[in-house]
N, C-alpha and C. Protein backbone atom coordinates (compact mmCIF):
# COMPACT_ATOMS: atom_id res chain seq x y z
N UNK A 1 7.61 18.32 -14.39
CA UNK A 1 6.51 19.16 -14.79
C UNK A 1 5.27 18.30 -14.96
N UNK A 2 3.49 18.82 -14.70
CA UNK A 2 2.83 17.79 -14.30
C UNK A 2 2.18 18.31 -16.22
N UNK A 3 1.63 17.15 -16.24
CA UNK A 3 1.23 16.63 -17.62
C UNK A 3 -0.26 17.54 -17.26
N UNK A 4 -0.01 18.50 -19.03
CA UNK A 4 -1.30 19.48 -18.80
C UNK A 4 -2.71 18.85 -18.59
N UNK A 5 -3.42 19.53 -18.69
CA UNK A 5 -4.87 18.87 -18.25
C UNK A 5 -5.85 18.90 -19.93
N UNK A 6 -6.58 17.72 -20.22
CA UNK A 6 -7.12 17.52 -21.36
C UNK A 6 -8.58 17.44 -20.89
N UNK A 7 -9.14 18.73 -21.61
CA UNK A 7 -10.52 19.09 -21.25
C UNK A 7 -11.63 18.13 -22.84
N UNK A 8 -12.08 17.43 -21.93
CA UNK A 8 -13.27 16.57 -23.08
C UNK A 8 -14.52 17.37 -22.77
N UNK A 9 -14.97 17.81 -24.32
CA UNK A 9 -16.02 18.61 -24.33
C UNK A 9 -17.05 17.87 -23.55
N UNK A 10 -17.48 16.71 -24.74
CA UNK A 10 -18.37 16.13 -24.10
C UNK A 10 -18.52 15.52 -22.82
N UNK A 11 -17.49 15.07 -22.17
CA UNK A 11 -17.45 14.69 -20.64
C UNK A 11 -18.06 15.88 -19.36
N UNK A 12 -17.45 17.25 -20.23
CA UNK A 12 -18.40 18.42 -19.28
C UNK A 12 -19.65 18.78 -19.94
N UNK A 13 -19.83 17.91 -21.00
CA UNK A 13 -21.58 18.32 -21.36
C UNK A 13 -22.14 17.24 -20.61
N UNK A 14 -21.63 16.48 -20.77
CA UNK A 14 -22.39 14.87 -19.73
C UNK A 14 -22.56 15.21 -18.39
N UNK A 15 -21.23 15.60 -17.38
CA UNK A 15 -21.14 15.87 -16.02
C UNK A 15 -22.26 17.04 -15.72
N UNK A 16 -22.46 18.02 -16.59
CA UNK A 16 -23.28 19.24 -16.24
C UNK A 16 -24.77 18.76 -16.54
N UNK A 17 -24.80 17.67 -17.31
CA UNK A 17 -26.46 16.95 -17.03
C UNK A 17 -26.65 16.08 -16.65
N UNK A 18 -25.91 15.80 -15.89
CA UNK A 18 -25.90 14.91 -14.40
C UNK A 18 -26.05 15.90 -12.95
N UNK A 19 -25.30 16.98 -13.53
CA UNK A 19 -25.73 17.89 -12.01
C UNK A 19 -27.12 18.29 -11.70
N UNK A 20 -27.37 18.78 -12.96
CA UNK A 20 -29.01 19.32 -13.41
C UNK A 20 -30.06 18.05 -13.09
N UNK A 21 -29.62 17.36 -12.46
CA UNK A 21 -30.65 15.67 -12.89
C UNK A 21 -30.10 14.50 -11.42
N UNK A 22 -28.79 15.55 -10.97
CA UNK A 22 -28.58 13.80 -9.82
C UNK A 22 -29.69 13.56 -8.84
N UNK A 23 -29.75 12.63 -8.94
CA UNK A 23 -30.48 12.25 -7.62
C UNK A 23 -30.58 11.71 -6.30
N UNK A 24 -28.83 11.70 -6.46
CA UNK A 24 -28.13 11.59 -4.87
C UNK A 24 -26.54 11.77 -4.79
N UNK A 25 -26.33 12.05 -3.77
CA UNK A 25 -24.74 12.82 -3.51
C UNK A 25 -23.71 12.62 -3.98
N UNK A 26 -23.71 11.04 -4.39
CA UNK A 26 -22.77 10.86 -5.09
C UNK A 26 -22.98 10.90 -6.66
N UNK A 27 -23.89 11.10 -6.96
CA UNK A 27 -24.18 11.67 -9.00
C UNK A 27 -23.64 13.05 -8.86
N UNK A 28 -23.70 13.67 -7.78
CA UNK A 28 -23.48 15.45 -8.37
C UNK A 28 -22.16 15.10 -7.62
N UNK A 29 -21.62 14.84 -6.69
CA UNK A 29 -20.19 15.13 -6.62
C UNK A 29 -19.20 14.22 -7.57
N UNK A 30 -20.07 13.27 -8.68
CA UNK A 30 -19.22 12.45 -9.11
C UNK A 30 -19.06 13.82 -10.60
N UNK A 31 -20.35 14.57 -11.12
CA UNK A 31 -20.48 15.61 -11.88
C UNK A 31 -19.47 16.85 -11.38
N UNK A 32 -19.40 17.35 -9.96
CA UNK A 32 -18.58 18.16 -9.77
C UNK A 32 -17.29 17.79 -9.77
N UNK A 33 -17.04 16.64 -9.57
CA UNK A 33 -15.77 16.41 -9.97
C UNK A 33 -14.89 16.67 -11.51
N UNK A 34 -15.59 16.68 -12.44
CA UNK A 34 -15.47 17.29 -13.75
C UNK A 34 -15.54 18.70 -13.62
N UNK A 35 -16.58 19.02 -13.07
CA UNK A 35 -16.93 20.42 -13.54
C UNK A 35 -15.95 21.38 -13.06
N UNK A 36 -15.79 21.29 -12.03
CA UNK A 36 -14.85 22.13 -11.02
C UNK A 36 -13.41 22.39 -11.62
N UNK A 37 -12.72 21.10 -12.15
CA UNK A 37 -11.38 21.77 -12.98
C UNK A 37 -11.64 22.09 -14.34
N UNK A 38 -12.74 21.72 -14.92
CA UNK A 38 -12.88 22.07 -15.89
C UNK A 38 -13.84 23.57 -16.16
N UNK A 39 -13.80 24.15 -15.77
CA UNK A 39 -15.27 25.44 -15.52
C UNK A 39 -14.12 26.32 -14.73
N UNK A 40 -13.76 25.92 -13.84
CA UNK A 40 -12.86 26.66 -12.54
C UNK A 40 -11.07 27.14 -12.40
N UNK A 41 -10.45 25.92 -13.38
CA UNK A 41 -9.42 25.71 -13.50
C UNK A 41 -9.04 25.00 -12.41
N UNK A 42 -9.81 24.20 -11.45
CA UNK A 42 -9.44 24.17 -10.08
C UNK A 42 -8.53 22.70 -10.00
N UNK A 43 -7.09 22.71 -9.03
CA UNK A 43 -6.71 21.49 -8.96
C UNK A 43 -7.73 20.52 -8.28
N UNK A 44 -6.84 19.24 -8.26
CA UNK A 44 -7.80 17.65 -8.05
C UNK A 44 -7.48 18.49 -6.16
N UNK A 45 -6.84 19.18 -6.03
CA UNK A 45 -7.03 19.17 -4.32
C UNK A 45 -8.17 20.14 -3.76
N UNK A 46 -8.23 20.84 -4.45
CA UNK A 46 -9.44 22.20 -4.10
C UNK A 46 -10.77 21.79 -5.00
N UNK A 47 -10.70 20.64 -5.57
CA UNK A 47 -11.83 20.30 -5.86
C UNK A 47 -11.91 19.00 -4.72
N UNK A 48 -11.24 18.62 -4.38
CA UNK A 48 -11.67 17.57 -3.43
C UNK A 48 -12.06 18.62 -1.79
N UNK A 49 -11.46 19.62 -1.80
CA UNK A 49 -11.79 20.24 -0.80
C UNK A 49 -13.63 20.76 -0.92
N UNK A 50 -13.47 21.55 -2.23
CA UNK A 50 -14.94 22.40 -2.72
C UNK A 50 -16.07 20.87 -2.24
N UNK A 51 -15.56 19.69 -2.80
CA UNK A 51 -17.18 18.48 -2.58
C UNK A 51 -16.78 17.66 -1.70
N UNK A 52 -15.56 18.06 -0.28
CA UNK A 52 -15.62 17.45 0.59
C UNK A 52 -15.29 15.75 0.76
N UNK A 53 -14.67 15.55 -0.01
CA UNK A 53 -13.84 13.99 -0.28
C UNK A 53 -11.92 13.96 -0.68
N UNK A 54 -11.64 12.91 -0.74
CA UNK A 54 -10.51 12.92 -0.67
C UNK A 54 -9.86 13.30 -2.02
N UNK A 55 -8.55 13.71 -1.99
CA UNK A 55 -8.01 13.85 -3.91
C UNK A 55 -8.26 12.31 -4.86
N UNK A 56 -7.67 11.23 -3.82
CA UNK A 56 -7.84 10.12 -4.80
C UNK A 56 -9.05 9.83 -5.24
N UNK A 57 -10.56 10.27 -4.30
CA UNK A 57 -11.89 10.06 -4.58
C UNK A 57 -11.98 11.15 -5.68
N UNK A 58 -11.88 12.09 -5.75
CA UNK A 58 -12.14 12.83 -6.89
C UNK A 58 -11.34 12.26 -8.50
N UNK A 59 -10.51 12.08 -8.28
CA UNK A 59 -10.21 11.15 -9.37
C UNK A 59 -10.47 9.75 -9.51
N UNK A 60 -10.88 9.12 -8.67
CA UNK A 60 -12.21 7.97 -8.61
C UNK A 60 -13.56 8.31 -9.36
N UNK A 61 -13.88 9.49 -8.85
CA UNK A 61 -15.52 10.09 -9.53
C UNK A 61 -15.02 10.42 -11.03
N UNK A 62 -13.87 10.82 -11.48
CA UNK A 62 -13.62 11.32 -12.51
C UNK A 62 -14.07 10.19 -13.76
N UNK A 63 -13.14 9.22 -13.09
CA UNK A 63 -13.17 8.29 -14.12
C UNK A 63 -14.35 6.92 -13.66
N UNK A 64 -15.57 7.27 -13.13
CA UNK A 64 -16.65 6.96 -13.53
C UNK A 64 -17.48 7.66 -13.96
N UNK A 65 -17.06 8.66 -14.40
CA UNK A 65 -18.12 9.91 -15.22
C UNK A 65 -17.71 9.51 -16.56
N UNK A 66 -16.21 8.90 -16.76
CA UNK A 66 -15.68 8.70 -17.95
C UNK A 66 -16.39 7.51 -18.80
N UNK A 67 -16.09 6.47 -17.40
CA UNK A 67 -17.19 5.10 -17.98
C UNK A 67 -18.00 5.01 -18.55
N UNK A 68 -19.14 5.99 -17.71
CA UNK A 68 -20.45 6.08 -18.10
C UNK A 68 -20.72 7.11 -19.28
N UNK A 69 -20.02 7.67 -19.46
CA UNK A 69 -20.41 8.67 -21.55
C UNK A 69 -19.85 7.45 -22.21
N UNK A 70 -19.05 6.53 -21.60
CA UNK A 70 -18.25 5.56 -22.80
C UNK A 70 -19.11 4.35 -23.29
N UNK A 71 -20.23 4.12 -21.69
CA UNK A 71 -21.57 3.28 -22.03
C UNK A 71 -22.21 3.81 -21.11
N UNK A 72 -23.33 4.23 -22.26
CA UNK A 72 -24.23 5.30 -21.08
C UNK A 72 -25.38 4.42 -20.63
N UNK A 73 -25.52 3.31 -21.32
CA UNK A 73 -26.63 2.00 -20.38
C UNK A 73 -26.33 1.50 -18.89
N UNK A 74 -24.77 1.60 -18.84
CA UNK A 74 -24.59 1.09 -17.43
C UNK A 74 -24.79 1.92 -16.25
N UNK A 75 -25.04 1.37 -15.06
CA UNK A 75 -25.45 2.35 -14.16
C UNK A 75 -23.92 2.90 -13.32
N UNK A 76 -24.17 3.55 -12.64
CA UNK A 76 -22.97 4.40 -11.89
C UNK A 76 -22.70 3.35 -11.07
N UNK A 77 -21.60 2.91 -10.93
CA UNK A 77 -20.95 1.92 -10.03
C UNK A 77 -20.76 2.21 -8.39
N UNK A 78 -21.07 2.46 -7.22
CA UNK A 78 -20.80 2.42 -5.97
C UNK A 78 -19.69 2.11 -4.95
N UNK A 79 -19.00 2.15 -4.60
CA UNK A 79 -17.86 1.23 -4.19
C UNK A 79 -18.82 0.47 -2.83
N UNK A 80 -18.13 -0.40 -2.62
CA UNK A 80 -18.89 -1.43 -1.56
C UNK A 80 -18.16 -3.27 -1.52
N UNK A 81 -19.30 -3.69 -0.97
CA UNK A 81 -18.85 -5.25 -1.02
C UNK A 81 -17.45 -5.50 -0.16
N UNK A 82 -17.41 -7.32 -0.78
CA UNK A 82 -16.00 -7.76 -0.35
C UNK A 82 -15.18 -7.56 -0.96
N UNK A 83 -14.18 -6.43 -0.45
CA UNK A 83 -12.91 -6.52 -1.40
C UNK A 83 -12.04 -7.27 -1.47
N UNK A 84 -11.90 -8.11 0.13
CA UNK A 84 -10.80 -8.28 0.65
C UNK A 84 -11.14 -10.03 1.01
N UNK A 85 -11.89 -10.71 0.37
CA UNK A 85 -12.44 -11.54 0.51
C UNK A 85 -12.00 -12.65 0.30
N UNK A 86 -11.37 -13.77 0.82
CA UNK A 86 -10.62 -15.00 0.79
C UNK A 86 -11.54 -16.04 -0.15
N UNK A 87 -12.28 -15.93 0.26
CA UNK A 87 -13.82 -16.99 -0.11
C UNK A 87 -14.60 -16.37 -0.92
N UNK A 88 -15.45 -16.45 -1.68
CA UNK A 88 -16.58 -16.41 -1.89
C UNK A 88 -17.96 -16.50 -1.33
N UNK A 89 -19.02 -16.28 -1.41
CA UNK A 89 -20.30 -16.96 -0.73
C UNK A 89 -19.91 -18.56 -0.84
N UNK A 90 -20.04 -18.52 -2.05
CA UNK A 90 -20.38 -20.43 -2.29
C UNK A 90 -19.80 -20.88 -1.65
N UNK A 91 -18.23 -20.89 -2.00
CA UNK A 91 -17.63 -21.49 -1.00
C UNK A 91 -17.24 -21.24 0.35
N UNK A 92 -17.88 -20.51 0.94
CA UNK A 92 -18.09 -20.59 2.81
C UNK A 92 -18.99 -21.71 2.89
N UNK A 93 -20.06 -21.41 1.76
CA UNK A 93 -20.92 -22.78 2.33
C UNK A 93 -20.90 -23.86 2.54
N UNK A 94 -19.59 -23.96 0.87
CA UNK A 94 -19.25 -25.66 0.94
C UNK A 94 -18.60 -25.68 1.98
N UNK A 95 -17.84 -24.82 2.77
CA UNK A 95 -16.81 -25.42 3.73
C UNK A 95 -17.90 -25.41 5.04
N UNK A 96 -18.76 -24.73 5.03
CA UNK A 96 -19.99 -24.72 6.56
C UNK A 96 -20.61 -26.41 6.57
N UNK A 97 -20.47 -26.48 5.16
CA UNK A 97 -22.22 -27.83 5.00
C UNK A 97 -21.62 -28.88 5.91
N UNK A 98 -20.25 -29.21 6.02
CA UNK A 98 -20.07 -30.33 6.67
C UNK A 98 -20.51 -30.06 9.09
N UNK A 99 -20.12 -28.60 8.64
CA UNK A 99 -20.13 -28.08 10.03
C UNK A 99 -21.82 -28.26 9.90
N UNK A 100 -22.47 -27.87 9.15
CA UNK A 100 -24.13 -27.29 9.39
C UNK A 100 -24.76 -28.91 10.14
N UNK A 101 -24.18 -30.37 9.38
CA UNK A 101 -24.22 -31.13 9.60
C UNK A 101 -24.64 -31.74 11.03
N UNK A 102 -23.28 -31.23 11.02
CA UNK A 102 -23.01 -31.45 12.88
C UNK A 102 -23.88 -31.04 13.63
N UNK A 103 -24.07 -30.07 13.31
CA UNK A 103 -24.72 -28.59 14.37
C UNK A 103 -26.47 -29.38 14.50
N UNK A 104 -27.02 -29.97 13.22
CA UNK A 104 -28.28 -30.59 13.22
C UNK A 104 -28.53 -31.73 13.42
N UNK A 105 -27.30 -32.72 13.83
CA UNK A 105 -26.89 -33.78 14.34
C UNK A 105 -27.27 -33.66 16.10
N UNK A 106 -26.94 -32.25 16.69
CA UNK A 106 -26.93 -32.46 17.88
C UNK A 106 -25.50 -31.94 18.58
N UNK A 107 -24.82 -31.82 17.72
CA UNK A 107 -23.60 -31.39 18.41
C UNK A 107 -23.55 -30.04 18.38
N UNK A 108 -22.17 -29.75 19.43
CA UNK A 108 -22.07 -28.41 20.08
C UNK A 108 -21.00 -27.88 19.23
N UNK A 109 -20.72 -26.39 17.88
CA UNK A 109 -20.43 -26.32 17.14
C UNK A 109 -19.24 -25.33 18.10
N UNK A 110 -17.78 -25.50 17.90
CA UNK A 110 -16.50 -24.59 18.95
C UNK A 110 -16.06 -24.38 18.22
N UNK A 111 -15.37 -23.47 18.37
CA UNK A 111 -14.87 -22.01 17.01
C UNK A 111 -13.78 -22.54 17.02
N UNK A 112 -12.74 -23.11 17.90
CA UNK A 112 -11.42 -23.54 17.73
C UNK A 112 -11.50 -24.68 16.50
N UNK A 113 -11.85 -25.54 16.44
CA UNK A 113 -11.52 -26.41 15.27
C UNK A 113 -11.85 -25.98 14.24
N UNK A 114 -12.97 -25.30 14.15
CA UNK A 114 -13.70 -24.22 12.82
C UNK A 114 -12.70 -23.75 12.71
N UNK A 115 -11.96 -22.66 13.42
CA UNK A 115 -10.79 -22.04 13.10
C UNK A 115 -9.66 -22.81 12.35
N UNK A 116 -9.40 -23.56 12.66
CA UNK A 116 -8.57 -24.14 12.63
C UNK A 116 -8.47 -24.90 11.48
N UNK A 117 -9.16 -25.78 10.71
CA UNK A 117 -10.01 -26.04 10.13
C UNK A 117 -10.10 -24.78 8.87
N UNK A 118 -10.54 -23.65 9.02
CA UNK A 118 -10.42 -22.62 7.73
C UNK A 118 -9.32 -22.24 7.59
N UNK A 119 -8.47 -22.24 8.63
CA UNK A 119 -6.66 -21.91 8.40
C UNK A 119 -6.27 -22.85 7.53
N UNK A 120 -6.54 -24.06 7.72
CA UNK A 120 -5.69 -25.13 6.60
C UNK A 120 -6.44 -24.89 5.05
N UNK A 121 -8.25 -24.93 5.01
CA UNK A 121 -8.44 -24.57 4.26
C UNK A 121 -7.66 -23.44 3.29
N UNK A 122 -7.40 -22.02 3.79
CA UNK A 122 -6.54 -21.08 3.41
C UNK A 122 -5.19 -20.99 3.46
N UNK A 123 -4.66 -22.06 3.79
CA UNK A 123 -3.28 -22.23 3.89
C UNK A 123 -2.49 -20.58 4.86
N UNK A 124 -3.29 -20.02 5.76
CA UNK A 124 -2.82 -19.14 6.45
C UNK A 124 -3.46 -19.31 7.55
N UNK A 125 -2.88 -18.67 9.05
CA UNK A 125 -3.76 -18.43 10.28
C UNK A 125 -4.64 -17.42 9.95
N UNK A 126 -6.25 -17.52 11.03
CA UNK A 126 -6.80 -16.55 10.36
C UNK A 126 -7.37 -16.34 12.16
N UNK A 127 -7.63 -14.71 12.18
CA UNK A 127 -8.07 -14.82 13.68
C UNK A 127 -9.91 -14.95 14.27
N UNK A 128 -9.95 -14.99 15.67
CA UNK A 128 -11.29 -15.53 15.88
C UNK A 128 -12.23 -14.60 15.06
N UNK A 129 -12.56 -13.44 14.94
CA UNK A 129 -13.11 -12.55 14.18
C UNK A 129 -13.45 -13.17 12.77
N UNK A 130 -12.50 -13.48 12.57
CA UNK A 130 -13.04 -13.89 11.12
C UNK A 130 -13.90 -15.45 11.05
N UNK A 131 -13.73 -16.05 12.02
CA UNK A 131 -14.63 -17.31 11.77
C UNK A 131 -16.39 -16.78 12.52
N UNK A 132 -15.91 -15.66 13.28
CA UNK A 132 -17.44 -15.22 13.59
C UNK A 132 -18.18 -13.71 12.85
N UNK A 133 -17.70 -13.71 11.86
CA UNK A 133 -17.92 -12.95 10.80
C UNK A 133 -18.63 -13.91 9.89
N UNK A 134 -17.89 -14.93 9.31
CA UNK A 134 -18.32 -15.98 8.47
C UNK A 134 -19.69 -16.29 9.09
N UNK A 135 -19.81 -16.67 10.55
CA UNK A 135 -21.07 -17.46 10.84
C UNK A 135 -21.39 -16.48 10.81
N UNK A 136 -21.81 -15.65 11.24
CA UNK A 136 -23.01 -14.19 11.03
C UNK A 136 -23.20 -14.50 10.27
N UNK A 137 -22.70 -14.42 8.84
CA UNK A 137 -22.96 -13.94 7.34
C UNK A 137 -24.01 -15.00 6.70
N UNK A 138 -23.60 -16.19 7.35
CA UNK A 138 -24.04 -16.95 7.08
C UNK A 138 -25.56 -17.44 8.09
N UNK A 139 -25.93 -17.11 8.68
CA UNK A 139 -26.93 -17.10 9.87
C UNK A 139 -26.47 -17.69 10.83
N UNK A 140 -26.01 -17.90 11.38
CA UNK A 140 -25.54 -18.63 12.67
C UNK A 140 -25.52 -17.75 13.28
N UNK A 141 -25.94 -18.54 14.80
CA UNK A 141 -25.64 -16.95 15.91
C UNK A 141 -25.60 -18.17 17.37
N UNK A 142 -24.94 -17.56 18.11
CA UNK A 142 -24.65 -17.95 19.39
C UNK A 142 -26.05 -18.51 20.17
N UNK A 143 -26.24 -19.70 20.93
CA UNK A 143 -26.96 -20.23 21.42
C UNK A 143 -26.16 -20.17 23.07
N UNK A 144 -27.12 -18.92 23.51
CA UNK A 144 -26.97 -19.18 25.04
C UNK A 144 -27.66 -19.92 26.06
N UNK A 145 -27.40 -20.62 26.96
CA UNK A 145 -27.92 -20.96 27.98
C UNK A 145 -28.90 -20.67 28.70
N UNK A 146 -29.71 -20.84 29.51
CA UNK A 146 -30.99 -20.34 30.00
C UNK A 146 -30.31 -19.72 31.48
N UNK A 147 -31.10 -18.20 31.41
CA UNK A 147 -30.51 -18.39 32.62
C UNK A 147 -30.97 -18.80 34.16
N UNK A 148 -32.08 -20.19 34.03
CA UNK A 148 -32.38 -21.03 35.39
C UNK A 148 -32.45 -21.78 34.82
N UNK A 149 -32.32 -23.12 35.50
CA UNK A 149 -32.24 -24.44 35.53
C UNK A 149 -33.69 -24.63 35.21
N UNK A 150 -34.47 -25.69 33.96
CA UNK A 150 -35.66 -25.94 34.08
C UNK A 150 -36.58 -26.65 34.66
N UNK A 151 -35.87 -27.14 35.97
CA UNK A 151 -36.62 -27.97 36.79
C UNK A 151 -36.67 -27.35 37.92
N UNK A 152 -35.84 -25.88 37.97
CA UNK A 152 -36.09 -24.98 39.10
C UNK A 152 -37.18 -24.71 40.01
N UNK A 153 -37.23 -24.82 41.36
CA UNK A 153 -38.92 -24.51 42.08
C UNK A 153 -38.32 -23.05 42.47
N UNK A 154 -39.00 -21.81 42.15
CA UNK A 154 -38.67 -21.01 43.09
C UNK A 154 -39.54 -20.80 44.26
N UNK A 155 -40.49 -21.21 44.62
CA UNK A 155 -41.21 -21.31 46.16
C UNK A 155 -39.85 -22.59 46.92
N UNK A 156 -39.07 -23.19 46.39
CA UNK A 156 -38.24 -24.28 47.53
C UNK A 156 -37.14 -23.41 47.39
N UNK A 157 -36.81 -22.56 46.75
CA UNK A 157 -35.10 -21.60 46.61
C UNK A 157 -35.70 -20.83 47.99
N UNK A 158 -36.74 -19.86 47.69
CA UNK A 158 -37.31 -19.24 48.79
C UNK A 158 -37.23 -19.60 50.27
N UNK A 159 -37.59 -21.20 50.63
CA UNK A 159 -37.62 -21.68 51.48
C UNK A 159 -36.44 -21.54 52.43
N UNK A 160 -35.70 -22.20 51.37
CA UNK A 160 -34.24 -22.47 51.51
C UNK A 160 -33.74 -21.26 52.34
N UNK A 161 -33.64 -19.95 51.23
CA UNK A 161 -33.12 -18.52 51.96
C UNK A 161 -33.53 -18.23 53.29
N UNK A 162 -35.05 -18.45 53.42
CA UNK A 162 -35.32 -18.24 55.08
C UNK A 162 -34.69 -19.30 56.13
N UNK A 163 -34.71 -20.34 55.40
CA UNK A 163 -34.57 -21.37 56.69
C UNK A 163 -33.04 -21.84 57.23
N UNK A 164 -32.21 -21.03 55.96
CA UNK A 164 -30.91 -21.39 56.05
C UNK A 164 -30.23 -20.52 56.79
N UNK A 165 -28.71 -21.39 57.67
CA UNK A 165 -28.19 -20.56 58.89
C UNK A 165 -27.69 -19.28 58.33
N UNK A 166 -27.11 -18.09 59.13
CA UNK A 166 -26.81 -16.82 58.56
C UNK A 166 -25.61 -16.86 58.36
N UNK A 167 -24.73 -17.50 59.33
CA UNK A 167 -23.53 -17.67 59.55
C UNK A 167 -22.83 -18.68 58.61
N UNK A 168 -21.85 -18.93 57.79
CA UNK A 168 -21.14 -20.06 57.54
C UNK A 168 -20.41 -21.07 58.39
N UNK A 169 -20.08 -22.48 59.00
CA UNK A 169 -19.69 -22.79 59.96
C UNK A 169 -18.61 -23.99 59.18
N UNK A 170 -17.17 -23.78 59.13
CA UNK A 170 -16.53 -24.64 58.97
C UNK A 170 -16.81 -25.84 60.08
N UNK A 171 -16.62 -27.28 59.23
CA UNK A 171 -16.51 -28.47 59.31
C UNK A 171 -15.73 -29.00 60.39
């Protein structure tokens, strides 16, 4: 049998002046998420249906409506960021500075030893994606090649095309 439902006055006086007042989609659906079983009788599934998010998000919004009557200075929390994050900022950097080194030295910076190289750091394999995620994040970006040679003449390429035989002639 599911454990009845405990209606907090003040949590639907809070949520209902947040509806009257949000100022973006997620303040009033984090408000309708209260309001709806509490006003409606409605389960966590037909209220996730009524504001168009999932059941577990509606009980996500629930209990940051809860947070915030519990400290009403803090702001509404967002979900976002790194969740899943091995590193930190800082330390990508410390592990880049020795690479950044190189790279302003003159040398040509190859993802295989980088790779390779943050695997031991992490004591796991990690795949190419993730070492070119890191450099993004960090500004790095691919240095391509030009595409002509800079000592190129194109009036002598030209030449060349007219004056050269049509035919190929093995040796």
């Amino acid at each position: 049998m599911a454990r009845p439902r405990q209606l907090d006055i003040e949590l639907v006086a809070q949520a209902h002046a947040l509806a009257l007042e949000a100022k973006s989609v997620e303040e009033l659906r984090c408000a309708q998420s209260v309001l709806l079983p509490a006003l409606l009788n409605a389960t966590l599934e037909r209220t996730a249906v009524a504001i168009g998010v999932g059941r577990a998000t509606v009980v996500r919004l629930q209990r940051r409506l809860r947070s915030r009557v519990r400290e009403p200075n803090k702001a509404m929390a967002v979900r976002g960021g790194r969740r899943r994050a091995w590193m930190n900022v800082e330390e990508e950097r410390n592990f880049l500075a020795p690479w950044a080194q190189k790279s302003a030295d003159g040398a040509m910076l190859v993802v295989g030893p980088l790779r390779a190289a943050l695997a031991q750091e992490l004591g796991h394999p990690v795949a190419h994606s993730v070492v070119y995620r890191l450099l993004e994040r960090h500004g790095w970006r691919k240095v391509a090649p030009d595409t002509r040679h800079p000592k190129s003449d194109p009036q002598v390429q030209q030449a060349w095309k007219k004056n050269s035989p049509k035919r190929w002639r093995p040796c």
